[in-house]
Protein backbone atom coordinates (compact mmCIF):
# COMPACT_ATOMS: atom_id res chain seq x y z
CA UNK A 1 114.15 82.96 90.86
CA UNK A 2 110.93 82.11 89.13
CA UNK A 3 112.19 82.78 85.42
CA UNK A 4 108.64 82.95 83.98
CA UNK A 5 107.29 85.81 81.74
CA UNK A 6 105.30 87.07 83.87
CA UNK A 7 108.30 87.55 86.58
CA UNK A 8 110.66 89.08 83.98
CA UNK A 9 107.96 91.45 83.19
CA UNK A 10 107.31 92.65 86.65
CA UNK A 11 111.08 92.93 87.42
CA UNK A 12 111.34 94.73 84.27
CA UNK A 13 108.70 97.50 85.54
CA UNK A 14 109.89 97.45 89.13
CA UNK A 15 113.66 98.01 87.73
CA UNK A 16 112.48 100.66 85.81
CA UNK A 17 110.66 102.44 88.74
CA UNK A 18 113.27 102.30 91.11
CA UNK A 19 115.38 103.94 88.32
CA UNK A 20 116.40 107.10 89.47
CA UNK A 21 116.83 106.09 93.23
CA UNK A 22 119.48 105.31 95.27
CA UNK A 23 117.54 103.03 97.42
CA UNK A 24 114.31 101.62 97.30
CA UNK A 25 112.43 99.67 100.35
CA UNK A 26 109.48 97.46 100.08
CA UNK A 27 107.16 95.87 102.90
CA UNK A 28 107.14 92.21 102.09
CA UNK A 29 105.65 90.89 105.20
CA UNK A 30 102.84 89.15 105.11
CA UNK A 31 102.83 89.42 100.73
CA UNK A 32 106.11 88.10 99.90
CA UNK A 33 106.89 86.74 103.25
CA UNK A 34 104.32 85.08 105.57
CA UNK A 35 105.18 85.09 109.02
CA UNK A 36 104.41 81.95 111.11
CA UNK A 37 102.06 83.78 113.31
CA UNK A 38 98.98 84.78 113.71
CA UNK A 39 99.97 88.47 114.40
CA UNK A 40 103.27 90.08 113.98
CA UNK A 41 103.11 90.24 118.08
CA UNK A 42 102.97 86.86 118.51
CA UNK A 43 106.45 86.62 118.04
CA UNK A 44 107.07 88.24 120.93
CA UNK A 45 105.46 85.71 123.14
CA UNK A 46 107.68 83.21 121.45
CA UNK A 47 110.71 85.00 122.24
CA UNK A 48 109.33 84.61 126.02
CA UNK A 49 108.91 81.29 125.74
CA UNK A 50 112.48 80.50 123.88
CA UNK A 51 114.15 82.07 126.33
CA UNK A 52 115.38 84.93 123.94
CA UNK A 53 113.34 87.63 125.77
CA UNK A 54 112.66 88.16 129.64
CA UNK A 55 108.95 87.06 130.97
CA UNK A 56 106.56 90.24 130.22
CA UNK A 57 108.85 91.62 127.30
CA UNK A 58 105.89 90.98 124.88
CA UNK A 59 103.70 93.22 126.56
CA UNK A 60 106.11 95.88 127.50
CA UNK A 61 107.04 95.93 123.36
CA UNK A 62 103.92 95.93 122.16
CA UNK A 63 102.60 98.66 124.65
CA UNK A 64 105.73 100.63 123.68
CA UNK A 65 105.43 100.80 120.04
CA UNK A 66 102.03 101.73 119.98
CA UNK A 67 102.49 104.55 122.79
CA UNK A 68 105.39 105.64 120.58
CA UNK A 69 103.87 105.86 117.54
CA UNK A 70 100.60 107.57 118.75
CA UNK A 71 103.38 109.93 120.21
CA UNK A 72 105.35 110.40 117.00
CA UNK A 73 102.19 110.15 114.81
CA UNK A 74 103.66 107.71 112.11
CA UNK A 75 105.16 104.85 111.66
CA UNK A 76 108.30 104.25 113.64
CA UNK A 77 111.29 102.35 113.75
CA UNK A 78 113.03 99.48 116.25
CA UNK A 79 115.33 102.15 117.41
CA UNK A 80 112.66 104.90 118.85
CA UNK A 81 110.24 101.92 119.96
CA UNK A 82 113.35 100.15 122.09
CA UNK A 83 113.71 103.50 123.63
CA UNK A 84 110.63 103.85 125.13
CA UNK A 85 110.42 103.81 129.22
CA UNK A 86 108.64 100.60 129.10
CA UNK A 87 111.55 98.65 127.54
CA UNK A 88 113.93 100.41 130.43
CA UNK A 89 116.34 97.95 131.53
CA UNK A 90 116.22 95.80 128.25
CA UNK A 91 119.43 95.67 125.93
CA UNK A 92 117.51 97.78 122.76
CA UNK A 93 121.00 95.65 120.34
CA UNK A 94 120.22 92.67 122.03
CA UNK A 95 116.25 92.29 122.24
CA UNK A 96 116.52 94.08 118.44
CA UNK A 97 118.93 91.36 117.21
CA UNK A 98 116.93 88.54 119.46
CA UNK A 99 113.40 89.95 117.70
CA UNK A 100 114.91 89.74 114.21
CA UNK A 101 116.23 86.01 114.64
CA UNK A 102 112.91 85.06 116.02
CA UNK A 103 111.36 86.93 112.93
CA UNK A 104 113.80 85.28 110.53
CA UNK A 105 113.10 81.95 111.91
CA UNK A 106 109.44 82.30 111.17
CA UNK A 107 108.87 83.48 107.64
CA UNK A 108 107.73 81.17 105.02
CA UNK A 109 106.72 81.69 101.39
CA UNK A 110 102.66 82.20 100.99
CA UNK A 111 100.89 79.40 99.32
CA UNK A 112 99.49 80.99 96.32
CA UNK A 113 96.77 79.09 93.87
CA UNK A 114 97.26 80.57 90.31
CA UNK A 115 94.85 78.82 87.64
């Protein structure tokens, strides 16, 4: 870890913060973590083309999540999105597990330009 002031002051606050809590979550995609495509979609296409995903899966997902959270009215998770009718027939543990490996395999560390 980057040991420099700066750092240990922010992990000071955010230690602080999450205090009280048992758990705390953050969203580092695309902030901490850069993903290695142009939209978080794209990586279902590439699980299409490596094989790790049946041809028209990347459709099918992205139609389903956004019919199921316009449904649900919030954000959702992998688990109400894989069972949506338009991923019937898909493996929701298997197609979860495949998307996250595919994910994994594609984050990189944002190039930042401090002065």
């Amino acid at each position: 870890m980057n040991n420099t002031p700066h750092t240990n002051c922010l992990t000071l606050r955010l230690l602080h913060a999450a205090k009280g809590y048992k758990a705390v979550a953050f969203d580092i995609f695309d902030t901490l973590l850069k993903r290695d495509c142009a939209r978080p979609a794209d990586l279902f296409a590439l699980m299409e083309v490596t094989h790790q995903a049946a041809l028209g899966f990347a459709e099918a997902r992205v139609a389903a999540e956004a019919e199921t959270r316009q449904t649900l009215g919030r954000e959702v998770t992998l688990a109400e999105i894989y069972a949506h009718p338009a991923l019937r027939g898909t493996d929701p543990a298997a197609e979860c597990a495949a998307e996250l490996a595919v994910s994994y395999t594609h984050l990189t560390l944002p190039t930042t330009s401090r002065g």
